[in-house]
Protein backbone atom coordinates (compact mmCIF):
# COMPACT_ATOMS: atom_id res chain seq x y z
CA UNK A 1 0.00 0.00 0.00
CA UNK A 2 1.21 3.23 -0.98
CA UNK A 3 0.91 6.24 0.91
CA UNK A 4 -0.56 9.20 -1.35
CA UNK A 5 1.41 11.40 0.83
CA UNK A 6 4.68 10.21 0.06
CA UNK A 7 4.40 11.30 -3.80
CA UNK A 8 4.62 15.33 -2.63
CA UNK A 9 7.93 16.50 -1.42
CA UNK A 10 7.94 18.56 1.94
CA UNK A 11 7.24 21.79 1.76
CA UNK A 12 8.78 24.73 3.40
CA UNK A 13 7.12 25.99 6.13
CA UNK A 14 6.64 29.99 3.62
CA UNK A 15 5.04 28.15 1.24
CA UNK A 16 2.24 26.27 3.10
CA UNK A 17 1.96 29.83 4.63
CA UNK A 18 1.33 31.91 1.26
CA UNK A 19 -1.35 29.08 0.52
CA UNK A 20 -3.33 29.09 2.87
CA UNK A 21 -3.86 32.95 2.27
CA UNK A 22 -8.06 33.95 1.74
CA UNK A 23 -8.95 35.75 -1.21
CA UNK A 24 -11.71 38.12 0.28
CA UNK A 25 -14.91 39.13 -1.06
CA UNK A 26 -14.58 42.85 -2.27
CA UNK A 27 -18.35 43.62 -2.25
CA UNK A 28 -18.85 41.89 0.90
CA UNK A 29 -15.93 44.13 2.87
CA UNK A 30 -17.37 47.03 1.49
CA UNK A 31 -20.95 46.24 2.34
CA UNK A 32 -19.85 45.31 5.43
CA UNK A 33 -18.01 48.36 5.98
CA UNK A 34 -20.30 50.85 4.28
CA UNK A 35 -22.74 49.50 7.35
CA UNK A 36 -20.01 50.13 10.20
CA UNK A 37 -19.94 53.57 8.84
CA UNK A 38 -23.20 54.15 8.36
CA UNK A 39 -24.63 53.09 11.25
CA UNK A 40 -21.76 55.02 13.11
CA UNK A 41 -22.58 58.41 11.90
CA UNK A 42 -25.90 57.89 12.12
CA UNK A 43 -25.71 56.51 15.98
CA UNK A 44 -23.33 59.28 17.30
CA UNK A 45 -24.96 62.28 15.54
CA UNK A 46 -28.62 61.38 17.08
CA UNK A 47 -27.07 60.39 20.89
CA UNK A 48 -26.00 63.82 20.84
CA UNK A 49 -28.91 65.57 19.99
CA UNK A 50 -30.60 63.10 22.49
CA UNK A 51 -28.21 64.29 25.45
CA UNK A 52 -28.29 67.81 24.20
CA UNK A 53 -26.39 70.54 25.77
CA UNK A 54 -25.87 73.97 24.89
CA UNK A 55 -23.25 73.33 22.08
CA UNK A 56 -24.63 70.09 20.80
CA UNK A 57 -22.05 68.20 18.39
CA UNK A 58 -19.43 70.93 17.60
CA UNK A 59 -17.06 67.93 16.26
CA UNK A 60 -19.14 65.92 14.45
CA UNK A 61 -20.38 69.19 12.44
CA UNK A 62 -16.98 69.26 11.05
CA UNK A 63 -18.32 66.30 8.82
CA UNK A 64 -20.66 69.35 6.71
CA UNK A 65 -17.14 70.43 5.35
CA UNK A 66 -17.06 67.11 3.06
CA UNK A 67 -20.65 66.02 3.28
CA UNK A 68 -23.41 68.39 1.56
CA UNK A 69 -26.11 68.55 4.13
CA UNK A 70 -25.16 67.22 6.65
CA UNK A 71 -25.92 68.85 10.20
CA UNK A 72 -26.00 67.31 13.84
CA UNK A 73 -29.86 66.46 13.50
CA UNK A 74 -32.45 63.74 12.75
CA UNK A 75 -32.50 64.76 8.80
CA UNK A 76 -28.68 65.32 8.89
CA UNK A 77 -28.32 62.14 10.88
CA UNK A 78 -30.02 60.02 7.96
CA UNK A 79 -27.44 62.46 5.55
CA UNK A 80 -24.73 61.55 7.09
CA UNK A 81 -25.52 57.95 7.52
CA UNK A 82 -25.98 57.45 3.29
CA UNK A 83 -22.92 59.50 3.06
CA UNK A 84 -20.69 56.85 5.15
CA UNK A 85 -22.65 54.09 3.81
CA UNK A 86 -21.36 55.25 0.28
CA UNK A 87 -17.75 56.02 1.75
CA UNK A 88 -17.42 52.87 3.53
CA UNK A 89 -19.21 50.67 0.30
CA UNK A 90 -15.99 52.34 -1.68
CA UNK A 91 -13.34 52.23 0.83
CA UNK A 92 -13.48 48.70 2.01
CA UNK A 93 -14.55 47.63 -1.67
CA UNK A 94 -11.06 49.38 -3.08
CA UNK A 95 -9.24 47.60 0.11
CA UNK A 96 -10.64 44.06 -0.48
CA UNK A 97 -9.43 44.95 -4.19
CA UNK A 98 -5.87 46.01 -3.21
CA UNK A 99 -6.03 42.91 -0.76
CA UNK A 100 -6.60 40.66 -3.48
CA UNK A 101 -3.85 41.69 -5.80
CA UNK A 102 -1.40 41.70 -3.31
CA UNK A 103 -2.41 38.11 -2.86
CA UNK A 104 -2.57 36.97 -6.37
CA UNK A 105 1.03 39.10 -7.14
CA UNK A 106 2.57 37.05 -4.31
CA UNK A 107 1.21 33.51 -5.27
């Protein structure tokens, strides 16, 4: 009886490493990640206007400098929340892209 095992040289230890690498899903990091943002915005911008204060959010309305419309209320909390849903859908898309070539160049 032959072992099927024998057949295959050893391989160095690097080379089992590199291929065992994932390849990730771009869409799916980016979905993923467009929701993380999203939801983030969305969650900070309306627990401040829930615990209030005389300056409410002077940080977070930094954010109308890059997105149109956006203010620290209920409309601008939905705003903001499509705007990092969009920024997060291309950021972790173009990383899971960059991922992926990295892998494939080094296989």
């Amino acid at each position: 009886m032959v072992n099927s095992n024998m057949k295959d040289p050893p391989r160095p230890p690097e080379e089992k490493l590199f291929s065992g690498v994932l390849v990730l899903n771009a869409k799916v990091l980016g979905l993923a990640l467009g929701v993380i943002f999203g939801l983030g915005i969305f969650v900070a911008t309306n627990w401040l206007i829930i615990k209030g204060g005389d300056r409410v959010g002077p940080h977070l309305i930094l954010l109308s400098q890059y997105f149109i419309g956006y203010k620290v209320t209920f409309l601008g909390s939905l705003i903001g929340a499509a705007y990092g849903f969009a920024l997060g859908t291309i950021c972790g898309a173009l990383m899971g892209w960059i991922y992926n070539k990295i892998v494939s160049f080094r296989q």
